[in-house]
PDB file of N, CA and C in Angstrom:
ATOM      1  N   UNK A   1       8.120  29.478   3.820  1.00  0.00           N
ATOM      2  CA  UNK A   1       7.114  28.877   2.985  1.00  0.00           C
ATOM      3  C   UNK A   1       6.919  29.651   1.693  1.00  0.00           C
ATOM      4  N   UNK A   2       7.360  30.780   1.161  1.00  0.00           N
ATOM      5  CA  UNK A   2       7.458  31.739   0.769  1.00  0.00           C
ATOM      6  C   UNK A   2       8.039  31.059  -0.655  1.00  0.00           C
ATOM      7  N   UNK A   3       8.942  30.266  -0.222  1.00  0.00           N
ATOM      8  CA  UNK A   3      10.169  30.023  -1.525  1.00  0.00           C
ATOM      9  C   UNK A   3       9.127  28.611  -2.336  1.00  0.00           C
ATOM     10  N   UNK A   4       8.075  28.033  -1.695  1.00  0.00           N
ATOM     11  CA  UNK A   4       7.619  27.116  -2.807  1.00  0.00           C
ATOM     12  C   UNK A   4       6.416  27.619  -3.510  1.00  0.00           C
ATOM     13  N   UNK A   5       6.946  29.190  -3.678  1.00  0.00           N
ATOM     14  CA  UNK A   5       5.829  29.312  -4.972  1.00  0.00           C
ATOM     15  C   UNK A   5       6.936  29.449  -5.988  1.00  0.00           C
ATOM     16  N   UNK A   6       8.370  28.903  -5.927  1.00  0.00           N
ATOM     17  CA  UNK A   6       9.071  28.965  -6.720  1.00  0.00           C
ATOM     18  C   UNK A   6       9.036  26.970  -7.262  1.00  0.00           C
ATOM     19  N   UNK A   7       8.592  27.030  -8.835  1.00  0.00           N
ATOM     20  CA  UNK A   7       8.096  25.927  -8.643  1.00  0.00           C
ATOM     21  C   UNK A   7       9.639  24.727  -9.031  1.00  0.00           C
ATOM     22  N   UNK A   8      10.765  25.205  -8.852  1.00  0.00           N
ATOM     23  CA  UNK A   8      12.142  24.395  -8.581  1.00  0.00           C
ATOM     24  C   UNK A   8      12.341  24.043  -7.181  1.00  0.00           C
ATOM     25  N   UNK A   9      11.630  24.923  -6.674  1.00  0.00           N
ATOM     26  CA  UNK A   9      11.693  24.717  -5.285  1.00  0.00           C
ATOM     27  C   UNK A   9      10.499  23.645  -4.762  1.00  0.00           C
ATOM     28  N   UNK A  10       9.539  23.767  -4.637  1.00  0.00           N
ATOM     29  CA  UNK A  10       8.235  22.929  -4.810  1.00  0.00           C
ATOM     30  C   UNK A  10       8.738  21.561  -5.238  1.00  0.00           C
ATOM     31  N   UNK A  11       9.089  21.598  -6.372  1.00  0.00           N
ATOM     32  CA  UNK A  11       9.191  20.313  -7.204  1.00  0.00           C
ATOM     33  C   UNK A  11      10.196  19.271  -6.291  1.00  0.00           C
ATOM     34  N   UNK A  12      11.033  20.300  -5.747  1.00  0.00           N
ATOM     35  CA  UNK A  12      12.627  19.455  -4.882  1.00  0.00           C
ATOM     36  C   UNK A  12      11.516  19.107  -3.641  1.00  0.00           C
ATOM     37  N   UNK A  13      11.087  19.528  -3.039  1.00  0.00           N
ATOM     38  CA  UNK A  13       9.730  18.991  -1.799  1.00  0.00           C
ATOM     39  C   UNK A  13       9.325  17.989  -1.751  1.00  0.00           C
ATOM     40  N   UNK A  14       8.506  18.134  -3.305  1.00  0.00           N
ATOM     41  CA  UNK A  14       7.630  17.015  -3.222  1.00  0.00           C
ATOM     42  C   UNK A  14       8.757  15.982  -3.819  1.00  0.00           C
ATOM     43  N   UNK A  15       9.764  15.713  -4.616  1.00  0.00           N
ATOM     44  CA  UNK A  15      10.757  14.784  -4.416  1.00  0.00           C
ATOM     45  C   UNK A  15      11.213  14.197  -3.336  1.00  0.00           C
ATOM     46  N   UNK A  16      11.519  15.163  -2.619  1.00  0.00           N
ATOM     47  CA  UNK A  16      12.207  14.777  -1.503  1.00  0.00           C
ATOM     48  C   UNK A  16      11.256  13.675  -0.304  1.00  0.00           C
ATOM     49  N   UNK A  17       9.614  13.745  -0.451  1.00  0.00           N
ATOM     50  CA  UNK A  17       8.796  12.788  -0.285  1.00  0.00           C
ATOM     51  C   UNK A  17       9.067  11.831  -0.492  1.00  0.00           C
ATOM     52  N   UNK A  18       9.777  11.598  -1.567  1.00  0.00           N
ATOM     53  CA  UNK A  18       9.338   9.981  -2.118  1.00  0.00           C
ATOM     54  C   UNK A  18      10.779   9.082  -1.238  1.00  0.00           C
ATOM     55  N   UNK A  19      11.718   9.853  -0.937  1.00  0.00           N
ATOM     56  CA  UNK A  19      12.941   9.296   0.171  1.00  0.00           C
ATOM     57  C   UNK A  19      12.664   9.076   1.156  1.00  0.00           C
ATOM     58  N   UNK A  20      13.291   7.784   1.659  1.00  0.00           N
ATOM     59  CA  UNK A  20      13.318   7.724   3.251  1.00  0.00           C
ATOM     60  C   UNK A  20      14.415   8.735   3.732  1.00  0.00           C
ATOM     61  N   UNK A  21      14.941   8.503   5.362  1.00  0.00           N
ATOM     62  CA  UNK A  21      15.917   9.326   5.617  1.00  0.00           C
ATOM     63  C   UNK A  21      17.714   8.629   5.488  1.00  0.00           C
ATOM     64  N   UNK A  22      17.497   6.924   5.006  1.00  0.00           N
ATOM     65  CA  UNK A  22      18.615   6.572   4.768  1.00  0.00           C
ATOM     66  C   UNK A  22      18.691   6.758   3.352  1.00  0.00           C
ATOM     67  N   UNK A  23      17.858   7.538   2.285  1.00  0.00           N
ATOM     68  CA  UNK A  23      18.252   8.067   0.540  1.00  0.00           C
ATOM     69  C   UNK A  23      17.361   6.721  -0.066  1.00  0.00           C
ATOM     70  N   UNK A  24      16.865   5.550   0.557  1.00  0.00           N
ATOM     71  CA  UNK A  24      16.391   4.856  -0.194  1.00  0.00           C
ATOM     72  C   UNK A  24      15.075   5.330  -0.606  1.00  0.00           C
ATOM     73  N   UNK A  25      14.201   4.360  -1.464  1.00  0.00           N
ATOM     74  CA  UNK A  25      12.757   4.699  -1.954  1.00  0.00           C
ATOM     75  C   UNK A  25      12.091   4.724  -1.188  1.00  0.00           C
ATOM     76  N   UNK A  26      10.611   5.660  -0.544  1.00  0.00           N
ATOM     77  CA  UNK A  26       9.887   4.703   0.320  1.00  0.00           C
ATOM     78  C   UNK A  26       8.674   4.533  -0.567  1.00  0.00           C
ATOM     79  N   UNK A  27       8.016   3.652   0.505  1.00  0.00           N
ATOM     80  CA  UNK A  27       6.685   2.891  -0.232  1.00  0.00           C
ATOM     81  C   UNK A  27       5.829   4.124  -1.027  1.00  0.00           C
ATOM     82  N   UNK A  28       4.960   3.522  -1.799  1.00  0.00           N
ATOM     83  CA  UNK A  28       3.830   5.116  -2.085  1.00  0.00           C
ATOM     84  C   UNK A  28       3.010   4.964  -1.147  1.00  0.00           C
ATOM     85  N   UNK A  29       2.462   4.637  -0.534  1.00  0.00           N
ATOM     86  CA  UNK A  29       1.888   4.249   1.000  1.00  0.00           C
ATOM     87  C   UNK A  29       2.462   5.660   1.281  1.00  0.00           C
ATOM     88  N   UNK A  30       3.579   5.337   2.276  1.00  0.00           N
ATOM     89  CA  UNK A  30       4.449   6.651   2.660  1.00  0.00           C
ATOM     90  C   UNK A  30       4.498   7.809   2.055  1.00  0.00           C
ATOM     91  N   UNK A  31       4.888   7.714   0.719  1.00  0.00           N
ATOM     92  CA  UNK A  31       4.602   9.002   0.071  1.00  0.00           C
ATOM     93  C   UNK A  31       3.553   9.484   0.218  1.00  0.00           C
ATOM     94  N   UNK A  32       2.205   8.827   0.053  1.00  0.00           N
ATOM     95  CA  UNK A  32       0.940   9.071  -0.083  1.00  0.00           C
ATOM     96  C   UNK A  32       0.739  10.124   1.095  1.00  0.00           C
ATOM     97  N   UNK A  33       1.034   9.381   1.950  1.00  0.00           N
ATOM     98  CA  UNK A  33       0.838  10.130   3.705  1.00  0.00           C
ATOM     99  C   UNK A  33       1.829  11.517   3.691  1.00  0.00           C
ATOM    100  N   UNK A  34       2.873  11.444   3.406  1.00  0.00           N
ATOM    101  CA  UNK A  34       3.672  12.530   3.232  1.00  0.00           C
ATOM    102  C   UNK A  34       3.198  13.392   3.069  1.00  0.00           C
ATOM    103  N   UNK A  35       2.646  13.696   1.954  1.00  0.00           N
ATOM    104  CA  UNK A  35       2.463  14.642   0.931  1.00  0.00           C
ATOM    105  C   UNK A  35       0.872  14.948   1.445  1.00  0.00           C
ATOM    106  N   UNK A  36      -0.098  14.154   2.161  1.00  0.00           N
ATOM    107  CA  UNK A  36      -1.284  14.461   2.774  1.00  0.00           C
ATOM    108  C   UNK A  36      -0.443  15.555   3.984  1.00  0.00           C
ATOM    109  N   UNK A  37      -0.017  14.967   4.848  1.00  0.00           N
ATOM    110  CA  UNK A  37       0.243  16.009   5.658  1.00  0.00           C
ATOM    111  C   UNK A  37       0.826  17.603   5.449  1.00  0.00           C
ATOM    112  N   UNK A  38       1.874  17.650   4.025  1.00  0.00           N
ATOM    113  CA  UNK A  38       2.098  18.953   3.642  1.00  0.00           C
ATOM    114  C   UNK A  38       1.374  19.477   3.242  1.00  0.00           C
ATOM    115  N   UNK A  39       0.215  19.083   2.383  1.00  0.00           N
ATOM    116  CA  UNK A  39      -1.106  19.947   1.752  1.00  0.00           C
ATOM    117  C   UNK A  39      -1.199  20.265   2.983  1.00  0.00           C
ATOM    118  N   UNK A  40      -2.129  19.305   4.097  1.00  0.00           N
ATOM    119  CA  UNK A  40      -2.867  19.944   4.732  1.00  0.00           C
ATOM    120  C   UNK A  40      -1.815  21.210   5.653  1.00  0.00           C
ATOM    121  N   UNK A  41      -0.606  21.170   6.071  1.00  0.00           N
ATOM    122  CA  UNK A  41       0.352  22.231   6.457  1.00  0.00           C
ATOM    123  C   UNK A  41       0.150  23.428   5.597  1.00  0.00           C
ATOM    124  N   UNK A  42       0.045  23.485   4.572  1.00  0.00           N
ATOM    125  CA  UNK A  42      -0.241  24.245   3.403  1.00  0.00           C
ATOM    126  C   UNK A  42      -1.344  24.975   3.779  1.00  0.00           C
ATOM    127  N   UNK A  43      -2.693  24.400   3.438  1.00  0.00           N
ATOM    128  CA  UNK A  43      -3.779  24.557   3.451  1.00  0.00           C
ATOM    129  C   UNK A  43      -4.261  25.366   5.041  1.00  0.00           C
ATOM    130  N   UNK A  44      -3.218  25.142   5.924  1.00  0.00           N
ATOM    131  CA  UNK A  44      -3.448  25.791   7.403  1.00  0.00           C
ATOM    132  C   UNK A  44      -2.624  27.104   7.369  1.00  0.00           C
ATOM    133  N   UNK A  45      -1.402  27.073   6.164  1.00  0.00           N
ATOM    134  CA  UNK A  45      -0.796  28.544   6.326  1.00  0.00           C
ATOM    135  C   UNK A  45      -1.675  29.162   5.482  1.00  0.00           C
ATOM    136  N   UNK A  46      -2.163  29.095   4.600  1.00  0.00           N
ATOM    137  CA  UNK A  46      -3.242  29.575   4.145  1.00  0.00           C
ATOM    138  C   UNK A  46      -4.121  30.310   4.549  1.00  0.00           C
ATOM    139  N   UNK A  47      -4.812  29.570   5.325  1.00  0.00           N
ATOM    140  CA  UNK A  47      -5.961  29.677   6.263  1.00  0.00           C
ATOM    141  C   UNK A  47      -5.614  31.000   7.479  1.00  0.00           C
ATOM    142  N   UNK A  48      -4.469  31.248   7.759  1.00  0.00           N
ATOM    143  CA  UNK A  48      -3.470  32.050   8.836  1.00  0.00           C
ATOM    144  C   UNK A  48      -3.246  33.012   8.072  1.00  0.00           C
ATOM    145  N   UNK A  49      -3.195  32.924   6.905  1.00  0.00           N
ATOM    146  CA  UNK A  49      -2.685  34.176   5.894  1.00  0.00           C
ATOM    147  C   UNK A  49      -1.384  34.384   5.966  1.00  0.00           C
ATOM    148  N   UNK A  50      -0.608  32.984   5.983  1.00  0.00           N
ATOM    149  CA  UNK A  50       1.011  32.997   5.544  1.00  0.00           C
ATOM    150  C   UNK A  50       1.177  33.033   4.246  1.00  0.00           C
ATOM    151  N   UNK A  51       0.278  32.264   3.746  1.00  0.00           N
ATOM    152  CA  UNK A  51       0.282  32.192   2.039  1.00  0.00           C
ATOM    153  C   UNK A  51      -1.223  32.645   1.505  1.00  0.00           C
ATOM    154  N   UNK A  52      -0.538  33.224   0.156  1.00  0.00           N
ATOM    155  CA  UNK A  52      -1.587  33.682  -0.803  1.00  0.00           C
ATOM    156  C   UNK A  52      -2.709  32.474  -1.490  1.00  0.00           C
ATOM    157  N   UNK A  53      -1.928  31.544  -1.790  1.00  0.00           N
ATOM    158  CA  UNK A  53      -2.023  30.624  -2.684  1.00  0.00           C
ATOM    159  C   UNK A  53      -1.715  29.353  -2.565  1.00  0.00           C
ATOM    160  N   UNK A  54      -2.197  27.787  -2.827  1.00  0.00           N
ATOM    161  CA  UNK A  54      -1.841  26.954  -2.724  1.00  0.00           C
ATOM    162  C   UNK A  54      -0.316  26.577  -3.613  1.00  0.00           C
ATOM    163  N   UNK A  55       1.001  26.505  -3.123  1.00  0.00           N
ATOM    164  CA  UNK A  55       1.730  26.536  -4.404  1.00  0.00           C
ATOM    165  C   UNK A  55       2.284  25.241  -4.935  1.00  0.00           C
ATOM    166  N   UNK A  56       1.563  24.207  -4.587  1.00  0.00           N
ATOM    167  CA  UNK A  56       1.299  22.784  -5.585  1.00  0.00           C
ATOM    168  C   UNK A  56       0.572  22.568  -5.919  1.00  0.00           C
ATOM    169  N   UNK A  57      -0.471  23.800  -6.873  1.00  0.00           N
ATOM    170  CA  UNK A  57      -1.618  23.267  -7.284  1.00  0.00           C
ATOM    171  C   UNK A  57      -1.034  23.474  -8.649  1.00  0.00           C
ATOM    172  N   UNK A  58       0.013  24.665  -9.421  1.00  0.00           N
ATOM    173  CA  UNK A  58       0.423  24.293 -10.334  1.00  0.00           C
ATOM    174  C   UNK A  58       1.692  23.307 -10.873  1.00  0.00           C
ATOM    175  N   UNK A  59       1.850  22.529  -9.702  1.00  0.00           N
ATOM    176  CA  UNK A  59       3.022  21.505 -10.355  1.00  0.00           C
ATOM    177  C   UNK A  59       2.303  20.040 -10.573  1.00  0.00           C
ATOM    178  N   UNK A  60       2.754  19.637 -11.807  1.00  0.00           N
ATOM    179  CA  UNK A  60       2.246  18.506 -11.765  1.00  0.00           C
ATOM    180  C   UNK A  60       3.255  17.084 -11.320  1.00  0.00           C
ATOM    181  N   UNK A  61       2.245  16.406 -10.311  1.00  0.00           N
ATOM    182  CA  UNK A  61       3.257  15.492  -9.730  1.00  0.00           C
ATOM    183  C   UNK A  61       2.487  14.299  -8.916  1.00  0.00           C
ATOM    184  N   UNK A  62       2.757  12.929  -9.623  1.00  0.00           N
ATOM    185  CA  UNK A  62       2.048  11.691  -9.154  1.00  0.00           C
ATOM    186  C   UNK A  62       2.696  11.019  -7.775  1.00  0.00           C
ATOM    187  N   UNK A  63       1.932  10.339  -7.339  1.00  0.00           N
ATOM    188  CA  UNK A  63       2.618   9.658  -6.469  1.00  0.00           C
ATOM    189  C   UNK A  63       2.561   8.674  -6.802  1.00  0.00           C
ATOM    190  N   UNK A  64       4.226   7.578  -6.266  1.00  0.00           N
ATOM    191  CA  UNK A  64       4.315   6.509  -7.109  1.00  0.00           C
ATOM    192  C   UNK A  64       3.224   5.586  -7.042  1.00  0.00           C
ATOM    193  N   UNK A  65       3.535   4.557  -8.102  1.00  0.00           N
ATOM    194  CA  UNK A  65       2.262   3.268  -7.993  1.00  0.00           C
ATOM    195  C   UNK A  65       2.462   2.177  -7.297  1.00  0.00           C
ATOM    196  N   UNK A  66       1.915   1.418  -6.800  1.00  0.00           N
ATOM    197  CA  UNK A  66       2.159   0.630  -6.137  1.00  0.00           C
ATOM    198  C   UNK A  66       2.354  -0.729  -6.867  1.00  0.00           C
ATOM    199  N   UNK A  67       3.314  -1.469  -6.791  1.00  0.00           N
ATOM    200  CA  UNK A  67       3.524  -2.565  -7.687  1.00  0.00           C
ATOM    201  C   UNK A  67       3.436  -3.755  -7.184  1.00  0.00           C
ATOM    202  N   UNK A  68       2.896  -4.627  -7.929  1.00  0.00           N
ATOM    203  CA  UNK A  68       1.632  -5.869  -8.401  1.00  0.00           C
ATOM    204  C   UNK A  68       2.069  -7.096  -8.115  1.00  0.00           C
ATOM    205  N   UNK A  69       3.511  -6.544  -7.942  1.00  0.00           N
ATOM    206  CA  UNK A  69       4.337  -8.223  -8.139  1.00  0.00           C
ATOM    207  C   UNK A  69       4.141  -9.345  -7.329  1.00  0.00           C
ATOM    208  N   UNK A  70       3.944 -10.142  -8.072  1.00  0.00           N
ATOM    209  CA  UNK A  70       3.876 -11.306  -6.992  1.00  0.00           C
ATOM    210  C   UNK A  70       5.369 -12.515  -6.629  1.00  0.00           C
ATOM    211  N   UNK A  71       5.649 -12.805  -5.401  1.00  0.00           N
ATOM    212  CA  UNK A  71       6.701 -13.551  -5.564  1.00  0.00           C
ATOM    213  C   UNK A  71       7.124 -14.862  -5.143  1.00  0.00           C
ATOM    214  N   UNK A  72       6.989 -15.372  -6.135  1.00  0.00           N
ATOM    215  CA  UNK A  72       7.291 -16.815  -5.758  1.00  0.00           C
ATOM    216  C   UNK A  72       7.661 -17.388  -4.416  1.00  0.00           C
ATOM    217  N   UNK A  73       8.514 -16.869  -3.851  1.00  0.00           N
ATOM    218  CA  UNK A  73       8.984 -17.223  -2.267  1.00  0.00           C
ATOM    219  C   UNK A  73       7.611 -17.110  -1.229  1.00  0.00           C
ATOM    220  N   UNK A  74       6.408 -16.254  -2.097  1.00  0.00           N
ATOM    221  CA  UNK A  74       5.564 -15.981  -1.140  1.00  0.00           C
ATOM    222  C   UNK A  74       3.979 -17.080  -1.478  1.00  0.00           C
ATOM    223  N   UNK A  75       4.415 -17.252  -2.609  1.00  0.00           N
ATOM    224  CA  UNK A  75       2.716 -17.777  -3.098  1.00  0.00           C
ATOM    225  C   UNK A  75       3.178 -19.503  -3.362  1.00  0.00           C
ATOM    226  N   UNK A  76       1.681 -20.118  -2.680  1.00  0.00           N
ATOM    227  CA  UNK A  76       2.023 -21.338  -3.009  1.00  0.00           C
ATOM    228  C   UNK A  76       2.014 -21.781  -3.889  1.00  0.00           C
ATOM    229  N   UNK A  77       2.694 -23.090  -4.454  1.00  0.00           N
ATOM    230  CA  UNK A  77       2.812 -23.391  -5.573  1.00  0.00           C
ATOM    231  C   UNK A  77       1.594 -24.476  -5.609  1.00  0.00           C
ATOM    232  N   UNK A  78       1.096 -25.380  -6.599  1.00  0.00           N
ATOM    233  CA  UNK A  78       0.232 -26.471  -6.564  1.00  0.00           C
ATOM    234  C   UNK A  78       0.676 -27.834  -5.683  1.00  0.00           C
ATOM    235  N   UNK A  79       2.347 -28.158  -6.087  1.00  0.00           N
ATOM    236  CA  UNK A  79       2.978 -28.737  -5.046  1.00  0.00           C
ATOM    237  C   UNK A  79       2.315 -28.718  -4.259  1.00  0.00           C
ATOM    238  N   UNK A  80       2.842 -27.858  -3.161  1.00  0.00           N
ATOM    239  CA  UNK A  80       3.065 -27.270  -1.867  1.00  0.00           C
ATOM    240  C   UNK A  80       1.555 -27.327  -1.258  1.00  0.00           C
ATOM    241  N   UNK A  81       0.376 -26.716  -2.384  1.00  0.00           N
ATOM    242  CA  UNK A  81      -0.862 -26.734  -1.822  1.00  0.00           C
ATOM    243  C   UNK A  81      -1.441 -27.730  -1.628  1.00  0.00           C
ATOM    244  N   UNK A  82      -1.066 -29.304  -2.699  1.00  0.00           N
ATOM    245  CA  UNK A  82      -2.022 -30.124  -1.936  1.00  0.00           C
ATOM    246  C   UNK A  82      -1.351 -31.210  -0.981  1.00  0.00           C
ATOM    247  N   UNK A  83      -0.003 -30.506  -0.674  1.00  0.00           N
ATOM    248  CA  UNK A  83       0.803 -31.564   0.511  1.00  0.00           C
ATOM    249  C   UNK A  83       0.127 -30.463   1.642  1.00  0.00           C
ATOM    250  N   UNK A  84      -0.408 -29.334   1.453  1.00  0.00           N
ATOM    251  CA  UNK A  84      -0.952 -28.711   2.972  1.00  0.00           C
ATOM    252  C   UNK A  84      -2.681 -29.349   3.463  1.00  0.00           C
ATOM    253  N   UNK A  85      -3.349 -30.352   2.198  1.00  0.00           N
ATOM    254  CA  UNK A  85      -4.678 -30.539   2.349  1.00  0.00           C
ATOM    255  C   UNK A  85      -4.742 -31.731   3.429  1.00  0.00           C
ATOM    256  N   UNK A  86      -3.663 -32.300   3.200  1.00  0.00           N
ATOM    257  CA  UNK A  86      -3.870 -33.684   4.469  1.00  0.00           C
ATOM    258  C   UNK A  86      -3.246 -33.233   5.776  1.00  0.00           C
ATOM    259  N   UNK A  87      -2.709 -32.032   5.748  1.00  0.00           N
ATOM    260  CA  UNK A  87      -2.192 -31.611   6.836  1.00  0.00           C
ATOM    261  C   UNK A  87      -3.576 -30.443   7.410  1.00  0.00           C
ATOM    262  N   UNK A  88      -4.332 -29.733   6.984  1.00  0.00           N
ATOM    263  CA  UNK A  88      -5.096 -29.632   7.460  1.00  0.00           C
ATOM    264  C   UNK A  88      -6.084 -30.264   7.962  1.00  0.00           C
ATOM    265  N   UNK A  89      -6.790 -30.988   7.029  1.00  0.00           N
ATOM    266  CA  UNK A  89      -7.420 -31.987   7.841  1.00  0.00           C
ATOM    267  C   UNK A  89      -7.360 -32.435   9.296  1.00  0.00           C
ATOM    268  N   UNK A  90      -5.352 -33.171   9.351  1.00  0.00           N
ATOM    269  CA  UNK A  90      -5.070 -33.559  10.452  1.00  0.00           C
ATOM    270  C   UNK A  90      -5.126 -32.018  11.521  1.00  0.00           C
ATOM    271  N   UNK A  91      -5.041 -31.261  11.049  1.00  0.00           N
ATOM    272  CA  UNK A  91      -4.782 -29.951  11.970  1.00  0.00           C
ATOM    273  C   UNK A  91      -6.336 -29.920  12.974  1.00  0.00           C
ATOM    274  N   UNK A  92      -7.513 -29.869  11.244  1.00  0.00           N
ATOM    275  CA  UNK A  92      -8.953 -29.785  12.246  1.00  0.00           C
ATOM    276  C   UNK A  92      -9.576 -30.967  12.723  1.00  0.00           C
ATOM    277  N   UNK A  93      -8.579 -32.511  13.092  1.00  0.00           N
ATOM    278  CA  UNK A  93      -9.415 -33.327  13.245  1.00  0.00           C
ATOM    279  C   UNK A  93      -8.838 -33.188  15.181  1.00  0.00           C
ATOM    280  N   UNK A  94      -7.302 -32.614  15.019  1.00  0.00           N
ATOM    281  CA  UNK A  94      -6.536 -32.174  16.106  1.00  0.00           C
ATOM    282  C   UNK A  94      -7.449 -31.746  17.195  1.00  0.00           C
ATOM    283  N   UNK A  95      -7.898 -30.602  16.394  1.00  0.00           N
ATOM    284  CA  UNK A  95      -9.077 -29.283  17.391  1.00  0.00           C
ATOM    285  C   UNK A  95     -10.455 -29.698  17.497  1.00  0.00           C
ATOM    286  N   UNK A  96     -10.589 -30.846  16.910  1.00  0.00           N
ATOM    287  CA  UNK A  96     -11.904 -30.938  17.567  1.00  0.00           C
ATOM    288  C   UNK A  96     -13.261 -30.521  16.095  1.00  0.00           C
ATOM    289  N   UNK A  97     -12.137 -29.910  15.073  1.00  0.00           N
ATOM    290  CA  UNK A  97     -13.207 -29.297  13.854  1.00  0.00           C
ATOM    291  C   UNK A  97     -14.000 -30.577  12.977  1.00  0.00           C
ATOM    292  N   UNK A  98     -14.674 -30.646  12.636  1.00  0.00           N
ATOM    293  CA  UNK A  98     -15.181 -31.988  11.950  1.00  0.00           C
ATOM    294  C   UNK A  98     -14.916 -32.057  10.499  1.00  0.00           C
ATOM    295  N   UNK A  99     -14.156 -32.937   9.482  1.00  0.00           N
ATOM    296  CA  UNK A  99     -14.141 -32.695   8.218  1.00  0.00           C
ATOM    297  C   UNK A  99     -15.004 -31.842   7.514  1.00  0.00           C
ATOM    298  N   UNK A 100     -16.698 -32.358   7.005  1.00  0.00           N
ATOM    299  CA  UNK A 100     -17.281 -31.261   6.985  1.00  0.00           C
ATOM    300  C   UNK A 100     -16.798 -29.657   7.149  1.00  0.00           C
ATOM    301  N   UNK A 101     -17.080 -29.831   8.304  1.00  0.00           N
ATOM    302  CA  UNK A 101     -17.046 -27.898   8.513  1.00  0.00           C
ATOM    303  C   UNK A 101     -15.653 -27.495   7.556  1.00  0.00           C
ATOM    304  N   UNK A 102     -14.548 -28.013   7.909  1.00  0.00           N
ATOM    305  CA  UNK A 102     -13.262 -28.021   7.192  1.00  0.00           C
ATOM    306  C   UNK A 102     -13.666 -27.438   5.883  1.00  0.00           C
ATOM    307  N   UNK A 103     -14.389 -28.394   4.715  1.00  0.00           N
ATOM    308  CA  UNK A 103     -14.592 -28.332   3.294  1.00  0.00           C
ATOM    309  C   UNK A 103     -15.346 -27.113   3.511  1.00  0.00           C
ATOM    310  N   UNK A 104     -16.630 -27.213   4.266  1.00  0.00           N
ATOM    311  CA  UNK A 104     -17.385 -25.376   4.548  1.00  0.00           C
ATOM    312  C   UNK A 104     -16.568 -24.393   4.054  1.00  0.00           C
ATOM    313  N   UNK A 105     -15.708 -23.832   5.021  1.00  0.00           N
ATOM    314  CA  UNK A 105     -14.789 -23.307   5.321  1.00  0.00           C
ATOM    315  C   UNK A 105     -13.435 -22.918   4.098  1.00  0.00           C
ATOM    316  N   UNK A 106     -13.242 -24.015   3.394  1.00  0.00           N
ATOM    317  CA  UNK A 106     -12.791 -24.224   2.176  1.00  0.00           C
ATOM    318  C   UNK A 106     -13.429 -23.377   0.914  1.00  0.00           C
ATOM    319  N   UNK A 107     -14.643 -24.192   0.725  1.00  0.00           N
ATOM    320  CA  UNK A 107     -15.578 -23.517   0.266  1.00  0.00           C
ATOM    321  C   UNK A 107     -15.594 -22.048  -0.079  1.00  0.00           C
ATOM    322  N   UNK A 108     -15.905 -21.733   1.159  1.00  0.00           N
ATOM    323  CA  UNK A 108     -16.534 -20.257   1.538  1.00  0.00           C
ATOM    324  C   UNK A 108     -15.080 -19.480   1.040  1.00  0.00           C
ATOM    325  N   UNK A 109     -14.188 -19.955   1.322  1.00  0.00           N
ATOM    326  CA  UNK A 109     -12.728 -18.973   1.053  1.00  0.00           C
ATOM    327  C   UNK A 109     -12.781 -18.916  -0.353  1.00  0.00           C
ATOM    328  N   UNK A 110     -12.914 -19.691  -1.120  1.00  0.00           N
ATOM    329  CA  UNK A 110     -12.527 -20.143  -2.212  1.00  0.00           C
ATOM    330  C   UNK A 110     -13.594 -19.045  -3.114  1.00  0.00           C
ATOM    331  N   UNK A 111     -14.678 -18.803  -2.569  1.00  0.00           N
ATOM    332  CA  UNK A 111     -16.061 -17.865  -2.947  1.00  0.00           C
ATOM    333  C   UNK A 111     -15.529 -16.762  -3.148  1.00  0.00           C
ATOM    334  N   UNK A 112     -15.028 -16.577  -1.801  1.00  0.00           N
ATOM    335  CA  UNK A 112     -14.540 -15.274  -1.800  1.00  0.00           C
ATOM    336  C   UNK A 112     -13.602 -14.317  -1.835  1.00  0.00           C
ATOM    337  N   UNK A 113     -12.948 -15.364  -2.279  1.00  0.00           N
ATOM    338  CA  UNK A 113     -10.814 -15.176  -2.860  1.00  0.00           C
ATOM    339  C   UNK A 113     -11.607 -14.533  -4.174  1.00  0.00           C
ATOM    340  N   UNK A 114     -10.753 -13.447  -4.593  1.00  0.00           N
ATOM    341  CA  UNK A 114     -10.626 -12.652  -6.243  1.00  0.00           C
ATOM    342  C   UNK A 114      -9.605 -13.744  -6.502  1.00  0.00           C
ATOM    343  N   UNK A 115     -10.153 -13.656  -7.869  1.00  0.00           N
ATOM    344  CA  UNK A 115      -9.458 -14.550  -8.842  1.00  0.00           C
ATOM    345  C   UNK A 115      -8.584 -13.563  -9.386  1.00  0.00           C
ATOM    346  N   UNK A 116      -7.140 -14.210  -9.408  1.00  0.00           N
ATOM    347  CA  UNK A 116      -6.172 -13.362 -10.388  1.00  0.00           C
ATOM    348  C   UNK A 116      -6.178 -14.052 -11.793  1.00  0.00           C
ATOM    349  N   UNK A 117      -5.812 -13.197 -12.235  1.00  0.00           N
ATOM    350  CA  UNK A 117      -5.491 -13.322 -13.946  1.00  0.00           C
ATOM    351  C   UNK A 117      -3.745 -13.945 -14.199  1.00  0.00           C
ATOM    352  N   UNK A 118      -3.374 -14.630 -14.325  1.00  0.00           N
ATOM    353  CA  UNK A 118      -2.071 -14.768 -14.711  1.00  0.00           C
ATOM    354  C   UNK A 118      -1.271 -14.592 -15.885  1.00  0.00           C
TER     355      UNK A 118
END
């Protein structure tokens, strides 16, 4: 533990976070967690008096961002959404739900969906 107050060394660490073990990217999710568990490894040799010093407090280093994208294959289109309105219906007239409650229900989502910006 000795060698990451060498901060080439440190820096290759916390890189080496951001890989899975097949070389691809992983999520920043993952990274995020990564890099929680080495502080706190850190922070316990510390505490033991393996180390003097925290030695990633002088490197500077983000973890990635998480990206926004949205993708077509996943979001409905207007199409698609109002060929699903007569199919719900039939879905809650199926179960026993009463139109009414249906639109409720509608409603209430619709309240409380965030609006995206496009």
């Amino acid at each position: 533990m000795i060698d990451l107050h060498d901060p080439a060394v440190a820096r290759s660490v916390l890189e080496a976070l951001r890989r899975k073990r097949d070389g691809d990217m992983a999520a920043p999710e993952t990274v995020r967690r990564k890099r929680k568990v080495l502080v706190h490894a850190l922070h316990d040799a510390i505490e033991q008096g393996e180390l003097g010093t925290h030695p990633l407090e002088r490197i500077r280093w983000r973890v990635p961002k998480q990206s926004v994208a949205v993708f077509p294959r996943v979001v409905v289109n207007p199409q698609q959404a109002q060929n699903l309105v007569p199919h719900q219906a039939t879905f809650a007239l199926s179960t026993g739900v009463t139109p009414s409650r249906v639109e409720q229900q509608v409603m209430r989502d619709d309240a409380t969906r965030p609006r995206i910006a496009m």
